[in-house]
Structure formats: structure tokens, C-alpha cells
Protein backbone atom coordinates (compact mmCIF):
# COMPACT_ATOMS: atom_id res chain seq x y z
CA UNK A 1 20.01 -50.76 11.78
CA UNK A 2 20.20 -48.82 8.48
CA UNK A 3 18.05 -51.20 7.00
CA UNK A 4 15.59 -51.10 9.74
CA UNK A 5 15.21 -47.03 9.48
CA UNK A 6 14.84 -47.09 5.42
CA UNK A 7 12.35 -49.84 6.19
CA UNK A 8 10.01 -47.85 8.29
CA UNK A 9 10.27 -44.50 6.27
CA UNK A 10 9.11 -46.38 3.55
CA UNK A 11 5.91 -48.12 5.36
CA UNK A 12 5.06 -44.23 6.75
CA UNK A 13 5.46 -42.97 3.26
CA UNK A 14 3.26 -45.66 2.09
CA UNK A 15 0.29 -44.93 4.78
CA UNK A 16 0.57 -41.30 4.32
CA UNK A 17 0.01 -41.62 0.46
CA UNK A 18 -3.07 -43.83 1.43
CA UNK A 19 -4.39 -41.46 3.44
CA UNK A 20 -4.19 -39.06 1.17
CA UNK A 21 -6.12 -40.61 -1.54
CA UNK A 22 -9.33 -40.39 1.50
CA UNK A 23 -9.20 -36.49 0.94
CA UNK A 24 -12.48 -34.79 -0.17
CA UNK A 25 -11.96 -33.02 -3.74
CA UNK A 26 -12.79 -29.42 -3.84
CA UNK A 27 -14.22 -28.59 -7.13
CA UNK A 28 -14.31 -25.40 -6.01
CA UNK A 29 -11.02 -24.38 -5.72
CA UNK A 30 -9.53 -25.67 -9.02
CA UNK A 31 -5.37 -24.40 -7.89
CA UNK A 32 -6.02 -27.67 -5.40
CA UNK A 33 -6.90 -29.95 -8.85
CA UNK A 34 -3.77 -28.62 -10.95
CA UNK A 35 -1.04 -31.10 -10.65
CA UNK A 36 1.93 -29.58 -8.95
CA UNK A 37 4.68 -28.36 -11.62
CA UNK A 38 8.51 -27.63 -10.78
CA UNK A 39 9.68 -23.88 -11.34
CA UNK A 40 6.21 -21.94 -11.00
CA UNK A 41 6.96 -18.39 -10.79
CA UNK A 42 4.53 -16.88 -7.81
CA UNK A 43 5.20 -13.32 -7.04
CA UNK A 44 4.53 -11.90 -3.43
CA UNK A 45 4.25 -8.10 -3.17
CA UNK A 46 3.33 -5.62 -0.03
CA UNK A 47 3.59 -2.47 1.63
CA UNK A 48 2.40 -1.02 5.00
CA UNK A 49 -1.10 -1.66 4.03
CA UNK A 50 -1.41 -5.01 1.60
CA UNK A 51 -0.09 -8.42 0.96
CA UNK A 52 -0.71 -9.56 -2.12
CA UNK A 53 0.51 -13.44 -3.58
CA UNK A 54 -0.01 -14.45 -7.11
CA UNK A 55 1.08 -17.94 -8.82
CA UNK A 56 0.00 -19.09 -12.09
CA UNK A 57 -0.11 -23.06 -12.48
CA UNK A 58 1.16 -24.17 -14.67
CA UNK A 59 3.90 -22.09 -15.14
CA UNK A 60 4.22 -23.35 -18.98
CA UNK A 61 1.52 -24.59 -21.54
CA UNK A 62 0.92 -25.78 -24.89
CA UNK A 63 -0.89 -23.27 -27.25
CA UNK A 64 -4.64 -24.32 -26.63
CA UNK A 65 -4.14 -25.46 -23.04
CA UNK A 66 -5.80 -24.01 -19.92
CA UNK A 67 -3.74 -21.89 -16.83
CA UNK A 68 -5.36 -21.21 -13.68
CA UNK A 69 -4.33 -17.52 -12.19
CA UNK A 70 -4.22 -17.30 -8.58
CA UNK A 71 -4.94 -14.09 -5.97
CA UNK A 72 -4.45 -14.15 -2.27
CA UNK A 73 -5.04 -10.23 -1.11
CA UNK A 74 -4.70 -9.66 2.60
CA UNK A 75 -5.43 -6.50 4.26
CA UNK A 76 -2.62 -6.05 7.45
CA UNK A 77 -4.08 -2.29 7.85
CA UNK A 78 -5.47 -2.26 11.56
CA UNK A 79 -8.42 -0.37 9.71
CA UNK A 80 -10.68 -1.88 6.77
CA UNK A 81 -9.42 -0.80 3.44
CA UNK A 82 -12.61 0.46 1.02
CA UNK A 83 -13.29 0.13 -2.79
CA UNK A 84 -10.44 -2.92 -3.08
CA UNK A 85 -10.48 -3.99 -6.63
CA UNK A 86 -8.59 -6.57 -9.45
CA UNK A 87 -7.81 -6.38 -12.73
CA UNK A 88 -6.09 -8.45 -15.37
CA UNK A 89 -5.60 -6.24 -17.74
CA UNK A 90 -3.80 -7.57 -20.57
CA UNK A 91 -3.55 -11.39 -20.28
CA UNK A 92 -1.37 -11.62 -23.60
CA UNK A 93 -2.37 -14.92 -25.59
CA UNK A 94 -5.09 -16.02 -23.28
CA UNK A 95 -9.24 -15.50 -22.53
CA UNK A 96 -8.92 -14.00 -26.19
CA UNK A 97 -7.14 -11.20 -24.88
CA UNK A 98 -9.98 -9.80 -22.67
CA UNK A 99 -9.87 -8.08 -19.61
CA UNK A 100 -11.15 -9.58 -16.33
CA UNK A 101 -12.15 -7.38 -13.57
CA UNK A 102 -13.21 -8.43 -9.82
CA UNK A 103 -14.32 -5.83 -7.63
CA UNK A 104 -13.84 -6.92 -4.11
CA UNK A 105 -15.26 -3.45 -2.12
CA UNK A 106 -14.30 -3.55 1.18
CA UNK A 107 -11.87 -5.74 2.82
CA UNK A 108 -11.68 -6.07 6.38
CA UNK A 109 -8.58 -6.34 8.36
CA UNK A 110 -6.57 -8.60 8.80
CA UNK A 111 -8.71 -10.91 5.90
CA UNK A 112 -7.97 -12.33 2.91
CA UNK A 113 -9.54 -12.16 -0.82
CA UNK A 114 -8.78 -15.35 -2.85
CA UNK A 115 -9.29 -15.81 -6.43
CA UNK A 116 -8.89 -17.95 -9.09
CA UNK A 117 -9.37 -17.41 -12.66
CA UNK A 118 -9.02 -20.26 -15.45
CA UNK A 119 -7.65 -18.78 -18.34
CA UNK A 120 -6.92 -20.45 -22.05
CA UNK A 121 -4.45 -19.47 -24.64
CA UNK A 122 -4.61 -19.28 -28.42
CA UNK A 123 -2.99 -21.82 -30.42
CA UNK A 124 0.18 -19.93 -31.51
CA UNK A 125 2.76 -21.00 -34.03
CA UNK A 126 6.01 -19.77 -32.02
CA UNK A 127 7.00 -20.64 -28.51
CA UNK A 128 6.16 -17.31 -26.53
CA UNK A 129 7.42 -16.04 -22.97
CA UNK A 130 4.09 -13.92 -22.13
CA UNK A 131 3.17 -11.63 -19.08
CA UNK A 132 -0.30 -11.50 -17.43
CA UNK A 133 -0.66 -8.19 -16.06
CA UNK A 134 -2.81 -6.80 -13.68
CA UNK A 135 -3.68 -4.24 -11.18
CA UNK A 136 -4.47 -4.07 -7.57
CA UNK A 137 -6.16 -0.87 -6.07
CA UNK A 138 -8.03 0.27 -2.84
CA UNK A 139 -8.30 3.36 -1.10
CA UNK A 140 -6.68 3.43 2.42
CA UNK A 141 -5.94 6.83 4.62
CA UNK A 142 -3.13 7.80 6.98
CA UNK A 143 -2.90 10.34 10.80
CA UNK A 144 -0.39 12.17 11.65
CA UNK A 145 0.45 14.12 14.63
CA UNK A 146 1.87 16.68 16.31
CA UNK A 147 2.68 18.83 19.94
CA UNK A 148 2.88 22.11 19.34
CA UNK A 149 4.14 24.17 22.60
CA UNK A 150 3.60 28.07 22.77
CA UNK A 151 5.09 29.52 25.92
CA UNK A 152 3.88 32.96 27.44
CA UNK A 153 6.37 35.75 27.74
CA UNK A 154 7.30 34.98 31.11
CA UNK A 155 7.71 31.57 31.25
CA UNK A 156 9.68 31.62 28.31
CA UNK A 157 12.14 34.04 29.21
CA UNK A 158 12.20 31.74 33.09
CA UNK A 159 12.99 29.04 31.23
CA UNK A 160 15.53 30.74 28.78
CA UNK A 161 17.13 32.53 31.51
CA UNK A 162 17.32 28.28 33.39
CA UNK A 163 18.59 27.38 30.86
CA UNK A 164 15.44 24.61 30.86
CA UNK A 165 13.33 25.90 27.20
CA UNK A 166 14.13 22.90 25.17
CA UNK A 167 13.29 20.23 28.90
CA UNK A 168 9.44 19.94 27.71
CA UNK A 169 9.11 17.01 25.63
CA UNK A 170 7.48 17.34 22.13
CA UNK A 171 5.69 14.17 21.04
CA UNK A 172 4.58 12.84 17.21
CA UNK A 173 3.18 10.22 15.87
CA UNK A 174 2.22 8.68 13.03
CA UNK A 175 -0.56 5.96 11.39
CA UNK A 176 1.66 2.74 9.91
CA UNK A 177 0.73 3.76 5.84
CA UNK A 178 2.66 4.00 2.67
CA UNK A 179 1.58 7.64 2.57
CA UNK A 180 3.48 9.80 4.56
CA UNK A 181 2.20 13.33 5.02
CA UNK A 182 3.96 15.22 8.08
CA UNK A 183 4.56 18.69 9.54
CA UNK A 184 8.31 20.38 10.23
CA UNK A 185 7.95 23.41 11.82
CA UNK A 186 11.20 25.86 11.09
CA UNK A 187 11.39 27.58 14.20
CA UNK A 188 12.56 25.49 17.28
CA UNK A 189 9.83 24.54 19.17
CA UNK A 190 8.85 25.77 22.08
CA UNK A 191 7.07 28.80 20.61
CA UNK A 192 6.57 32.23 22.18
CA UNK A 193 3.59 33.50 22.41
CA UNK A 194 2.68 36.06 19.26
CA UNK A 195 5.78 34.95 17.37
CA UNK A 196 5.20 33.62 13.63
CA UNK A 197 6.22 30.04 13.18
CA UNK A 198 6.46 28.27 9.55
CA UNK A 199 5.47 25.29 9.19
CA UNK A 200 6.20 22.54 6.50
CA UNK A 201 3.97 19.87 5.08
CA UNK A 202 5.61 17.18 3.25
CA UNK A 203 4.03 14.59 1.39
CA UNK A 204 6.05 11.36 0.31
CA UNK A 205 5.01 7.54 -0.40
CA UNK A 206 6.77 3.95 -0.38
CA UNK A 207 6.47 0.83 -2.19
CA UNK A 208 6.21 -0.12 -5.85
CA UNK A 209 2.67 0.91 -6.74
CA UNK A 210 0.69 4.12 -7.58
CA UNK A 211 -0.84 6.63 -4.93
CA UNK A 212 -3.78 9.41 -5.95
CA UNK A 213 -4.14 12.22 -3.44
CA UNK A 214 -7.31 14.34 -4.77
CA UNK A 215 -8.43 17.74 -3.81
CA UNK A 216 -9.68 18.03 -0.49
CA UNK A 217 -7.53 14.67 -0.03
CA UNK A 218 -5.39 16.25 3.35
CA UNK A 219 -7.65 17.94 6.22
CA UNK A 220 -5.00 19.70 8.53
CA UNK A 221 -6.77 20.08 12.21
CA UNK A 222 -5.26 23.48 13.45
CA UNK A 223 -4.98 23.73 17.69
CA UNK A 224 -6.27 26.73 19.66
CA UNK A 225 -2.98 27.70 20.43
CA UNK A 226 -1.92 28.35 16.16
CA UNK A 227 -3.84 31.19 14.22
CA UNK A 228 -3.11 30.48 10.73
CA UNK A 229 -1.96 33.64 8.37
CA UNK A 230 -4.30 34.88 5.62
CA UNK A 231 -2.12 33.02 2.46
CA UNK A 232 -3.23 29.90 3.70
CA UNK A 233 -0.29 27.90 2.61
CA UNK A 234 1.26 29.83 -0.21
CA UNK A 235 -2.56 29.03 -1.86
CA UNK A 236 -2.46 24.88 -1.30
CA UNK A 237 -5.27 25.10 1.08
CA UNK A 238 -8.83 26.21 1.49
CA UNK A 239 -9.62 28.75 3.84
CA UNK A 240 -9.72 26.97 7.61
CA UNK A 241 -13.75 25.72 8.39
CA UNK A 242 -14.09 24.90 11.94
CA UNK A 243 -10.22 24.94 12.45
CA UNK A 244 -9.86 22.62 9.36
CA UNK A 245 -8.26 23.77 6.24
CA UNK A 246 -7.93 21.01 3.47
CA UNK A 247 -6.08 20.37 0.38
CA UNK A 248 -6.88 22.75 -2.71
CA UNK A 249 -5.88 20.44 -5.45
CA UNK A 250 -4.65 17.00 -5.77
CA UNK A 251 -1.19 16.60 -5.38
CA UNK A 252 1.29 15.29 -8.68
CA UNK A 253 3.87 13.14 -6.84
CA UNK A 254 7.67 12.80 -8.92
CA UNK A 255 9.71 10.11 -7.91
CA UNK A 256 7.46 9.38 -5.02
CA UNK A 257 7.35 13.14 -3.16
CA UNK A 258 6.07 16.47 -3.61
CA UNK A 259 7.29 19.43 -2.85
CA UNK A 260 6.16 20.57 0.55
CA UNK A 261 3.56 23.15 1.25
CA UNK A 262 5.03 26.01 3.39
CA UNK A 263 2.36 27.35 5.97
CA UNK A 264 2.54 30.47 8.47
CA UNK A 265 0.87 30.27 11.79
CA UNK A 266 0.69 32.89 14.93
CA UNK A 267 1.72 31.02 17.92
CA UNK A 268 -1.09 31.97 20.59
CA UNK A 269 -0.55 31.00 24.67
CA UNK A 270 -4.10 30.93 26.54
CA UNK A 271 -2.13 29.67 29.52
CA UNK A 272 2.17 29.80 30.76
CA UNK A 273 2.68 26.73 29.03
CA UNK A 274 -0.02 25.80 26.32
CA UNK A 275 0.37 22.05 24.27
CA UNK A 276 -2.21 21.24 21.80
CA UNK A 277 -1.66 18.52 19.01
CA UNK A 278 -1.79 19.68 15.12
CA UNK A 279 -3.66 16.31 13.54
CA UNK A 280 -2.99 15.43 9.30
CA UNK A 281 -5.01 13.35 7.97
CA UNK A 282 -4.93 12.01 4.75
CA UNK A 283 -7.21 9.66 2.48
CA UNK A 284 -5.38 8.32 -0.89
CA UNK A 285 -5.87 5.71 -3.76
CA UNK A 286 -3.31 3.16 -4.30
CA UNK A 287 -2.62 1.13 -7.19
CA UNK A 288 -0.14 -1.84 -7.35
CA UNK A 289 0.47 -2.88 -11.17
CA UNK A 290 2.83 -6.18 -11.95
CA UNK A 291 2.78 -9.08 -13.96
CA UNK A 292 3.38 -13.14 -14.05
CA UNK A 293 5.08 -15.20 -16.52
CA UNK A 294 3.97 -18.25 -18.32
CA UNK A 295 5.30 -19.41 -21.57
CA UNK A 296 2.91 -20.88 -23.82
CA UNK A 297 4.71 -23.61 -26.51
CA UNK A 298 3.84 -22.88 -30.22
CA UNK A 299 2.96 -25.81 -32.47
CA UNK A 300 6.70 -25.35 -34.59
CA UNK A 301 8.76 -28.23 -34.81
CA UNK A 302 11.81 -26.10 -34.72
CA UNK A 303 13.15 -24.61 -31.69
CA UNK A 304 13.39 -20.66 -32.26
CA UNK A 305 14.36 -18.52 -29.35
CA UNK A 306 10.94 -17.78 -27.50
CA UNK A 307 9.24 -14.76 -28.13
CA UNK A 308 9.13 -12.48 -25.25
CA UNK A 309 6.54 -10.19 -24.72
């Protein structure tokens, strides 16, 4: 019975490799014409808005001999992401140490940029461990927000004296982005009518890469029922046009925050219980930098520990 198994995996192993040799080549794609090598060393890296894979093949080559660099860039935003763009920007011992650039523009959601770039080393003396570095950047934009409640006199003081105030539910939401830009307000909401409320912004980003938030970059959207005060957020913002006051100058993140912006509004009831949402938006530039090994063998007979760039 064993016999009769190891028998018939072998004759489906034998038709499958038949059928196999039927397959179209695709000239076009040359990562399908590199022969498959043990121990490649793709990378995957992401965050709320990108996917990115990268695999170099082969993984190790002699001085002279060609790579082929491989991109997969997915956009899992629910939104398209605008001015995408990739860079190899120092590729070590290979393509004579010049830069390659692809700019890809807009990506759509949910869809995926592929790439492949052939790329050929020098003929080096010394065994060498390089890294290919290289950039990924697009510009993506997050939403945030917020209920804010102002009670009247009198229903405040009905509900305080009910012991009911806090029974209104508050709601807040926010976009899914590696920017993070929110309000706090100090005071306990509900508000009172006429009673100054401060309010924070805080600004803070995830993942691994790079984020630029330029002047004019936020756009706070201020409800009816919130007068802002005349300092305008301690002088972050521009003065409110239309009931939008935006961001004065870009902001200089540290360890992925910045300190928040500290605002003063007038709380303002046209009716006993007023709700109106205070709306954040935010539009940023985000740059993921990394880098793939491949070790390229030198032409010595001797067998020095590699140099590692």
C-alpha cells in the first residue's frame, strides 16, 4: 500500500512538471524568468494607508552579474492616495551608483503598483554585504470629528439639579490614517451656554516612515454653537474664513508628536440643547525610507569577512 501511494505521487509530480513546461513566458515581467534562489530577503512594510513588498532576486551575485529589484505598492486607503512616488536612492555597487526614480501619481484604492528594475553591479575585488535603499512617498489626508453640546441656562441647571447632565451621549470619530490630529476639550462636556471652553489639538503619527504637515496643512471647521476667542490658538492658526481657521505654519513633529495647540472658544446655545460637530481635517506627505540586502561576491580568492555597507 506504501508502495502504491509513493507510486502515484510520483506519476502526479511527473504530469504537473509537464504541464508546466506548456506555460507562456512573460518577457515582460523578468522576477517570473529569475530562477528561484533559497534565503531571498523580501521586506513587507505598511501602515493605515500602504502596503508595500520588496524582494530582490537573487539575493547574492557575483561582481558583474545582474539583480532584478522588485515593488508591489498597494493602496488599502478607502480614498485614492495622490502624487505616489519611488526612489532608489543609493543602490550601492550597482546601475553605477545612479539613482532611479518612478513616479507613479495617483494610485487608486485598493490597487497595486508593480515594478521591476534590473540592476548590475561593478566588478569588486572584496565580497560586500550592500543595501539598496529607497524611498516611498504619497500624500494622503485624514477627518476627524467631534459633538460639541452647549446647554442653555435652564436646561442645564434641570439637568444638574436630575442629576441627568452627563446622560446625552457625545460621539467622535475618526478617518483610519497614520496621522492623527484630534480635539480634547478641558472642560467636561456638556457646555453652558456663554461659558469659555479650551480646547486641545493634538497632532501625532504611526508607523516607520516620515510625515510633512505644511502651513495651511489642518482646516479646523468651527460649529455655530463655538465662537472662537481673538488669540486664535495661542497664534497656530489663521484668523477663522467662513468658520474655517487653518494651520499657520507647518508643524516639526519629535518622536512622532507635537505639542498640542491650545484653543479658546465661547460656548453659544441657539436652542435648550444645541449639538453641532467640530470637523479636523488634515492633508500630509508621507515618506517610507528602507533598504534590501544583497551581497555581491568579489573576485578574491581568499575569504575575508564581507564588507558591510
Amino acid at each position: 500500500m506504501k508502495k502504491f501511494l509513493i507510486m502515484n505521487f510520483l506519476l502526479i509530480f511527473i504530469v504537473l512538471i509537464s504541464l508546466c513546461t506548456d506555460i507562456p513566458n512573460f518577457p515582460d515581467i523578468p522576477f517570473l524568468n529569475t530562477p528561484i534562489q533559497t534565503g531571498t530577503s523580501g521586506i513587507e512594510i505598511s501602515n493605515e494607508d500602504i502596503y508595500i513588498n520588496v524582494d530582490v532576486l537573487p539575493s547574492e551575485v557575483s561582481g558583474g552579474g545582474n539583480v532584478t529589484l522588485y515593488f508591489q505598492i498597494m493602496n488599502k486607503a478607502n480614498y485614492n492616495l495622490e502624487d505616489v512616488s519611488l526612489s532608489l536612492y543609493d543602490p550601492c555597487v550597482f546601475n553605477d551608483g545612479n539613482a532611479k526614480e518612478k513616479p507613479i501619481g495617483q494610485l487608486k484604492s485598493n490597487h497595486t503598483d508593480t515594478t521591476f528594475w534590473t540592476l548590475t553591479s561593478k566588478v569588486i575585488t572584496l565580497t560586500r554585504d550592500c543595501k539598496l535603499k529607497f524611498a516611498v512617498s504619497y500624500r494622503g489626508n485624514s477627518t476627524f470629528f467631534q459633538d460639541v453640546v452647549v446647554l442653555d441656562q435652564s436646561e442645564y441647571n434641570t439637568r444638574l439639579y436630575e442629576g441627568t447632565l452627563h446622560n446625552i451621549p457625545i460621539r467622535s470619530s475618526s478617518s483610519s490614517s497614520p496621522l492623527k490630529v484630534s480635539s480634547t476639550f478641558i472642560e467636561e462636556q456638556p457646555l453652558l451656554d456663554g461659558s469659555s471652553s479650551d480646547v486641545q489639538i493634538n497632532y501625532e503619527y504611526t508607523g516607520s516612515g516620515f510625515i510633512e504637515v505644511e502651513a495651511g496643512g489642518v482646516s479646523i471647521t468651527i460649529p455655530d454653537n463655538l465662537e472662537v476667542s481673538t488669540d486664535l490658538c495661542k497664534g497656530d492658526y489663521n484668523p477663522p474664513s467662513g468658520g474655517v481657521m487653518t494651520l499657520k505654519d507647518s508643524l516639526k513633529f519629535i518622536n512622532r508628536k507635537v505639542s498640542p495647540s491650545t484653543c479658546t472658544f465661547i460656548a453659544k446655545a441657539s436652542q435648550l440643547i444645541d449639538i453641532k460637530p467640530l470637523t479636523i481635517n488634515a492633508n500630509y506627505k508621507y515618506t517610507i525610507d528602507s533598504s534590501i540586502p544583497v551581497r555581491v561576491k568579489g573576485t578574491s580568492t581568499s575569504s575575508p569577512k564581507p564588507y558591510t555597507e
